[in-house]
PDB file of N, CA and C in Angstrom:
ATOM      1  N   UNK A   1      -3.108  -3.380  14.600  1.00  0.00           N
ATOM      2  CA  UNK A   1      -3.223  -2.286  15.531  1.00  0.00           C
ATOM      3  C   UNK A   1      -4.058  -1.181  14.901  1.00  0.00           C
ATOM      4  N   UNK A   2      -4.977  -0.822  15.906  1.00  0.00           N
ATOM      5  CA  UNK A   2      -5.755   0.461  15.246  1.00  0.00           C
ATOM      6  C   UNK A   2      -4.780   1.798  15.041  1.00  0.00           C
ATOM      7  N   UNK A   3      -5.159   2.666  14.104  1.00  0.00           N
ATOM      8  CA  UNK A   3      -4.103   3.985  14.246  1.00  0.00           C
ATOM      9  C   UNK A   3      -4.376   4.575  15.407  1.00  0.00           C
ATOM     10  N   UNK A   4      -5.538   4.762  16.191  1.00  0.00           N
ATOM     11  CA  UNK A   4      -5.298   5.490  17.514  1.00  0.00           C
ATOM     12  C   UNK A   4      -4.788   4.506  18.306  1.00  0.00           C
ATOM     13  N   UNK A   5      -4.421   3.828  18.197  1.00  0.00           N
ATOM     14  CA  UNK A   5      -3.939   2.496  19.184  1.00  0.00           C
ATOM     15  C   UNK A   5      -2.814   3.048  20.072  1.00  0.00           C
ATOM     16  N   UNK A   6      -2.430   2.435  21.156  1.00  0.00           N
ATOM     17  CA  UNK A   6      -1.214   2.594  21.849  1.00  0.00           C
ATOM     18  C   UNK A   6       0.283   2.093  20.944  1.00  0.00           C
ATOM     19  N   UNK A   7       1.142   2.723  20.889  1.00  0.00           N
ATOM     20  CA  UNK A   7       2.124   2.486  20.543  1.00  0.00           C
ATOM     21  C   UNK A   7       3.156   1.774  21.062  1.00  0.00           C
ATOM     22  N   UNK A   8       2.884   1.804  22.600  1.00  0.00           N
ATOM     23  CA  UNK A   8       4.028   1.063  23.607  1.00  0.00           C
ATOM     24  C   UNK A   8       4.468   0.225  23.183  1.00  0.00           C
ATOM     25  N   UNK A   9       4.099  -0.744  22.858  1.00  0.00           N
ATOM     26  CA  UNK A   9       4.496  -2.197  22.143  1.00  0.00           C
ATOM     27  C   UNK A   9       5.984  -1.798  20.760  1.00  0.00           C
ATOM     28  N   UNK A  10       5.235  -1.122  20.185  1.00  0.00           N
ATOM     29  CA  UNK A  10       6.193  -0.585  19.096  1.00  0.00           C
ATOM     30  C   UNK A  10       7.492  -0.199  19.354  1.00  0.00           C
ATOM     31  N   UNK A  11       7.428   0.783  20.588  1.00  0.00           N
ATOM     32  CA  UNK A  11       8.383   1.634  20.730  1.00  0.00           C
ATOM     33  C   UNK A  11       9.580   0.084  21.468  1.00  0.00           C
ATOM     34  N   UNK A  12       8.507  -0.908  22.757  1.00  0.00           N
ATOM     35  CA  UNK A  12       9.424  -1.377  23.423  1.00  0.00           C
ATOM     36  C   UNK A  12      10.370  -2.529  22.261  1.00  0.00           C
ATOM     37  N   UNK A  13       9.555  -2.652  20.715  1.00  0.00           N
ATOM     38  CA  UNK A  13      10.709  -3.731  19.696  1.00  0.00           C
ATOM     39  C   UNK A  13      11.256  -2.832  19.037  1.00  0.00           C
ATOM     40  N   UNK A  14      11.456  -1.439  19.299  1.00  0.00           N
ATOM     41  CA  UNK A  14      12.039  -0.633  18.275  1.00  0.00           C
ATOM     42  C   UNK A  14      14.056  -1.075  18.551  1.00  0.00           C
ATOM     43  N   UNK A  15      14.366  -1.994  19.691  1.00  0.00           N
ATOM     44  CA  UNK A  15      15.777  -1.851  20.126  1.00  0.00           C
ATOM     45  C   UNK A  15      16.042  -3.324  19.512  1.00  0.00           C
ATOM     46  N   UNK A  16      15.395  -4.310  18.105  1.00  0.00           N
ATOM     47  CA  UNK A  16      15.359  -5.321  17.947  1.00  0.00           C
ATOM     48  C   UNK A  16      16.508  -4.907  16.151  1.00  0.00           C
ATOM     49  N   UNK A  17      16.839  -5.229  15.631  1.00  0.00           N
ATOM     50  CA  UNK A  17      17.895  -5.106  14.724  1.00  0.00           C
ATOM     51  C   UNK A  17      16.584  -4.898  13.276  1.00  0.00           C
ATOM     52  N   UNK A  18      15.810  -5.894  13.162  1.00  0.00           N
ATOM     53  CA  UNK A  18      14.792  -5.712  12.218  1.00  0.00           C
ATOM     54  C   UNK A  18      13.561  -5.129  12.106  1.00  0.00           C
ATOM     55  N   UNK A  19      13.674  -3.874  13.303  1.00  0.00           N
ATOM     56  CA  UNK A  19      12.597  -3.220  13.666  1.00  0.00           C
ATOM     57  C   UNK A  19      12.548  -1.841  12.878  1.00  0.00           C
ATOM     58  N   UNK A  20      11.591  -1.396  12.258  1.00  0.00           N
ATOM     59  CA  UNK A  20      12.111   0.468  11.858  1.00  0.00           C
ATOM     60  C   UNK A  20      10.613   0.750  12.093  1.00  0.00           C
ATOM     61  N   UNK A  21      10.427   1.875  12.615  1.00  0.00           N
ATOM     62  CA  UNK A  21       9.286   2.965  12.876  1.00  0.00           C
ATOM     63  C   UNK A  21       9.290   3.611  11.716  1.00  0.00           C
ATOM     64  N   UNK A  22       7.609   4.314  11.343  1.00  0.00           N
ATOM     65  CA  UNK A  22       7.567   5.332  10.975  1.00  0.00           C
ATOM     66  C   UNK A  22       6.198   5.920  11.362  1.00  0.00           C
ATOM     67  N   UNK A  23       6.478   6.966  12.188  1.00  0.00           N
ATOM     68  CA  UNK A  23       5.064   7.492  12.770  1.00  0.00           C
ATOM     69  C   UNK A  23       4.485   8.607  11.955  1.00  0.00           C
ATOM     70  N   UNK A  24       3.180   8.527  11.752  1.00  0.00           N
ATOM     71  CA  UNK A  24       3.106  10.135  11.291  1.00  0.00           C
ATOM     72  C   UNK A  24       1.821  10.134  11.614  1.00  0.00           C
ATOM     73  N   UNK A  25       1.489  11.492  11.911  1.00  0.00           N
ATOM     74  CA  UNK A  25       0.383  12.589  13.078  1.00  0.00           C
ATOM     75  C   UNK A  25      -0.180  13.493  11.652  1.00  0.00           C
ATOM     76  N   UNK A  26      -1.327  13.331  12.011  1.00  0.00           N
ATOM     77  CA  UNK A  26      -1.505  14.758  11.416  1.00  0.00           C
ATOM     78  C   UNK A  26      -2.088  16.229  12.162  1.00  0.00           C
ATOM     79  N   UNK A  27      -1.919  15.836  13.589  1.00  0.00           N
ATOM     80  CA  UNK A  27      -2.318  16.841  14.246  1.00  0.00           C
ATOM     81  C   UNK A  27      -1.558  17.028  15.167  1.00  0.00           C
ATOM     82  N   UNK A  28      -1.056  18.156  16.071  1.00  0.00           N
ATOM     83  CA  UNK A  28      -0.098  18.670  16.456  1.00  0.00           C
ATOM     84  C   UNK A  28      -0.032  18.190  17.691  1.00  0.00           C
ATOM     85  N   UNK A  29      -0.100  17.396  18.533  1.00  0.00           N
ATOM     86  CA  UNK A  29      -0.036  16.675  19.644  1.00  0.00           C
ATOM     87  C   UNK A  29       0.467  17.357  20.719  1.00  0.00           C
ATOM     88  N   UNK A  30      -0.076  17.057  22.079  1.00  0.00           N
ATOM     89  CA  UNK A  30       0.868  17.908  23.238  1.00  0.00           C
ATOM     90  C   UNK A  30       1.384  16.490  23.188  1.00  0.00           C
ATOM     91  N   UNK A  31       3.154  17.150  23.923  1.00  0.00           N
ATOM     92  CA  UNK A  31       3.447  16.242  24.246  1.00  0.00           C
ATOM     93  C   UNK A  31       3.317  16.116  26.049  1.00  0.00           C
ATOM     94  N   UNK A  32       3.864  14.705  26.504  1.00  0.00           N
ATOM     95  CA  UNK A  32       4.262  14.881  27.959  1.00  0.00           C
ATOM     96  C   UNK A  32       4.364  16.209  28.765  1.00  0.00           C
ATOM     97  N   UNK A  33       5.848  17.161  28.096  1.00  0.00           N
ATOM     98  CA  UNK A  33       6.399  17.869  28.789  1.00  0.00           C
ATOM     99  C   UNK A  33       5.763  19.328  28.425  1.00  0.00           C
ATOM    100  N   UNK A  34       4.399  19.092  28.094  1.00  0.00           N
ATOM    101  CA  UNK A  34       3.570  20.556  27.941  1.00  0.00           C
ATOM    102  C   UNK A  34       4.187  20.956  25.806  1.00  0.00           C
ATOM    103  N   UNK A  35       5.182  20.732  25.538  1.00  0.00           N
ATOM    104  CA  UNK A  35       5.336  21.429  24.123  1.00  0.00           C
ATOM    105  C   UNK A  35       4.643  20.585  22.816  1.00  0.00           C
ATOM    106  N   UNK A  36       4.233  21.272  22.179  1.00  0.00           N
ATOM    107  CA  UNK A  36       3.965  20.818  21.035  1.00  0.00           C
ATOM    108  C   UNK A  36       4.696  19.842  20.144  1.00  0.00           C
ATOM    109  N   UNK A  37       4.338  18.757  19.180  1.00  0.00           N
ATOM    110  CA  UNK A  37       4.961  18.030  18.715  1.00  0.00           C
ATOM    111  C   UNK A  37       5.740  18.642  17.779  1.00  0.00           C
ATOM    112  N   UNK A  38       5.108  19.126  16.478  1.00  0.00           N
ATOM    113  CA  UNK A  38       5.273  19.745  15.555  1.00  0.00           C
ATOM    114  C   UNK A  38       7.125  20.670  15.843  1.00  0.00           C
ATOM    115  N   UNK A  39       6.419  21.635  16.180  1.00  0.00           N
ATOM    116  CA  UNK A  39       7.896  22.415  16.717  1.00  0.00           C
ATOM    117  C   UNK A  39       9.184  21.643  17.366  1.00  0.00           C
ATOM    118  N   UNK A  40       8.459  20.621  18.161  1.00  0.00           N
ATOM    119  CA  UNK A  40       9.799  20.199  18.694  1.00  0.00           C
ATOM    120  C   UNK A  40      10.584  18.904  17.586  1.00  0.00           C
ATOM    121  N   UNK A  41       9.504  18.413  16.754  1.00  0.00           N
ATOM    122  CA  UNK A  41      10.258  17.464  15.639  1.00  0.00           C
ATOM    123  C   UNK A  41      11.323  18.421  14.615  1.00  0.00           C
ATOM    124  N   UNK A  42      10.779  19.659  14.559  1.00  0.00           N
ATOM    125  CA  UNK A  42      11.463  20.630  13.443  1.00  0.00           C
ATOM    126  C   UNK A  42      12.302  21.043  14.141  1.00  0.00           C
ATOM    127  N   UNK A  43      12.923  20.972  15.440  1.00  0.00           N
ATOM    128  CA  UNK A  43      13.956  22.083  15.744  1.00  0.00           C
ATOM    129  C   UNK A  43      15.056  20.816  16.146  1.00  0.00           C
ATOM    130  N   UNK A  44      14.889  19.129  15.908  1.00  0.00           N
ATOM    131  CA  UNK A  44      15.912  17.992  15.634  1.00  0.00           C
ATOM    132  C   UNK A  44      16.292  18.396  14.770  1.00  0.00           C
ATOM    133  N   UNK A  45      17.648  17.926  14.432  1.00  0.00           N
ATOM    134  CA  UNK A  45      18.469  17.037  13.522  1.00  0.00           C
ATOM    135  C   UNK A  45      18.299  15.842  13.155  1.00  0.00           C
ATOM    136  N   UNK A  46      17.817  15.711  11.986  1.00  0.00           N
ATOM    137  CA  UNK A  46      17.743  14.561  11.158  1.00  0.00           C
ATOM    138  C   UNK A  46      18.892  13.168  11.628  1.00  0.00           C
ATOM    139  N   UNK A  47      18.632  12.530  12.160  1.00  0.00           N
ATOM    140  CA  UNK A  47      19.434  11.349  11.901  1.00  0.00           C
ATOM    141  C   UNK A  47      19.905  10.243  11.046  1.00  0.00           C
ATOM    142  N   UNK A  48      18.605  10.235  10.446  1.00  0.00           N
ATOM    143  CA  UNK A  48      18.667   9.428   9.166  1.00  0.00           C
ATOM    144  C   UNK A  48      17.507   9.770   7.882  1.00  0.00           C
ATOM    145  N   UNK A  49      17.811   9.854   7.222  1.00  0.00           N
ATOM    146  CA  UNK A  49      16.452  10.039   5.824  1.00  0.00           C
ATOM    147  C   UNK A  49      16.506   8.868   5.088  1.00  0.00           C
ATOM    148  N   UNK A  50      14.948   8.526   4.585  1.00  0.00           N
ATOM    149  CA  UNK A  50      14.770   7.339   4.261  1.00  0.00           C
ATOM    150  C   UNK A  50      13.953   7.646   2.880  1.00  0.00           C
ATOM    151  N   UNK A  51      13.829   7.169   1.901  1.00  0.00           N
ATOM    152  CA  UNK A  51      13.278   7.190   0.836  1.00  0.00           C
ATOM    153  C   UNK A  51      11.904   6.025   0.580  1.00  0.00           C
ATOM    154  N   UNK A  52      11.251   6.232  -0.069  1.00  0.00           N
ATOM    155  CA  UNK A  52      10.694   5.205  -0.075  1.00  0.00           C
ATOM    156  C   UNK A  52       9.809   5.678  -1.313  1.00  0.00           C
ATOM    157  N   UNK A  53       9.018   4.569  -2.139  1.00  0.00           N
ATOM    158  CA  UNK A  53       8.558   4.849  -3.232  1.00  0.00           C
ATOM    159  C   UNK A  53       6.983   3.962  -2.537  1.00  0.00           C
ATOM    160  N   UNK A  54       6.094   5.068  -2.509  1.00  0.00           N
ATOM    161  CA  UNK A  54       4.759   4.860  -1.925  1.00  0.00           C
ATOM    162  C   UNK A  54       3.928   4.395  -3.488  1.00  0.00           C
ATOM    163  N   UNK A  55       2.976   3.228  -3.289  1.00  0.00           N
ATOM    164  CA  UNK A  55       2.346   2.615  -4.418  1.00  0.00           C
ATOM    165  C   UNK A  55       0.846   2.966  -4.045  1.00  0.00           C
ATOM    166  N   UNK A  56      -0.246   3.456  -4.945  1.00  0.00           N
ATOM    167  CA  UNK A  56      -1.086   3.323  -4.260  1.00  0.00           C
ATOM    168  C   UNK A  56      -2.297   1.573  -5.221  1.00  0.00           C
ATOM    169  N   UNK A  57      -3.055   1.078  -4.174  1.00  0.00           N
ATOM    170  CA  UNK A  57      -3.070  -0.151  -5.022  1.00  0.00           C
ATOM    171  C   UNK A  57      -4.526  -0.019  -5.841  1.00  0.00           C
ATOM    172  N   UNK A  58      -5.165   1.530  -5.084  1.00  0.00           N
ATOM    173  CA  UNK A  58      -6.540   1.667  -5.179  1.00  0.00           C
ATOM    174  C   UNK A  58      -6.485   2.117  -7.003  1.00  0.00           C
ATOM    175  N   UNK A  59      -5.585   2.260  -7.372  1.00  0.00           N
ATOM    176  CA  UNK A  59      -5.800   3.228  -9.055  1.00  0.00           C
ATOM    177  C   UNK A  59      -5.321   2.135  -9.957  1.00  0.00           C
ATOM    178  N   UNK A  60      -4.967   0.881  -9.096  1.00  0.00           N
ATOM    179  CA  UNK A  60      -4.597  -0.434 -10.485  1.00  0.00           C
ATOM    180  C   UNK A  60      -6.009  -0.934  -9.966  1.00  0.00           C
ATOM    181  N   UNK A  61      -6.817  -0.582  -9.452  1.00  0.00           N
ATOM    182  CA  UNK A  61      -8.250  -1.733  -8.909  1.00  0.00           C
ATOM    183  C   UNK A  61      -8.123  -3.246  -8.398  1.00  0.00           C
ATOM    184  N   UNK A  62      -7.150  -3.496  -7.729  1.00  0.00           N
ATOM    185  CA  UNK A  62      -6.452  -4.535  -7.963  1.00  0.00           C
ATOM    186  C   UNK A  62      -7.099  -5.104  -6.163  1.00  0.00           C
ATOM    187  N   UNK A  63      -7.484  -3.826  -5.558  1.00  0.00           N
ATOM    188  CA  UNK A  63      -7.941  -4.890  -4.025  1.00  0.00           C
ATOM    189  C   UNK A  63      -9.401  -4.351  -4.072  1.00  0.00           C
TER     190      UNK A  63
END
């Protein structure tokens, strides 16, 4: 999938047991209902936090 790609697909296996999202924007998106993304992700409650240890493969020269 390209990154500007449609997401639909994603969202409709997100209700599959071995499915996990992680979206990230770097620009502040309208949403649907006229508000900004940004603001409205910061004014949730966290549901879950996830850790993860990011590798990058470009500094071992390895691809």
């Amino acid at each position: 999938m390209r990154p500007e790609g449609d997401f639909y697909e994603m969202f409709q296996a997100r209700s599959a047991a071995n499915v996990h999202l992680l979206i990230r924007s770097n620009k502040d998106k309208e949403l649907a209902s006229g508000e900004k993304l940004w603001p409205t992700l910061a004014a949730q409650t966290a549901f879950h936090i996830y850790k993860a240890k990011i590798f990058d493969d470009r500094a071992s020269g390895t691809n």
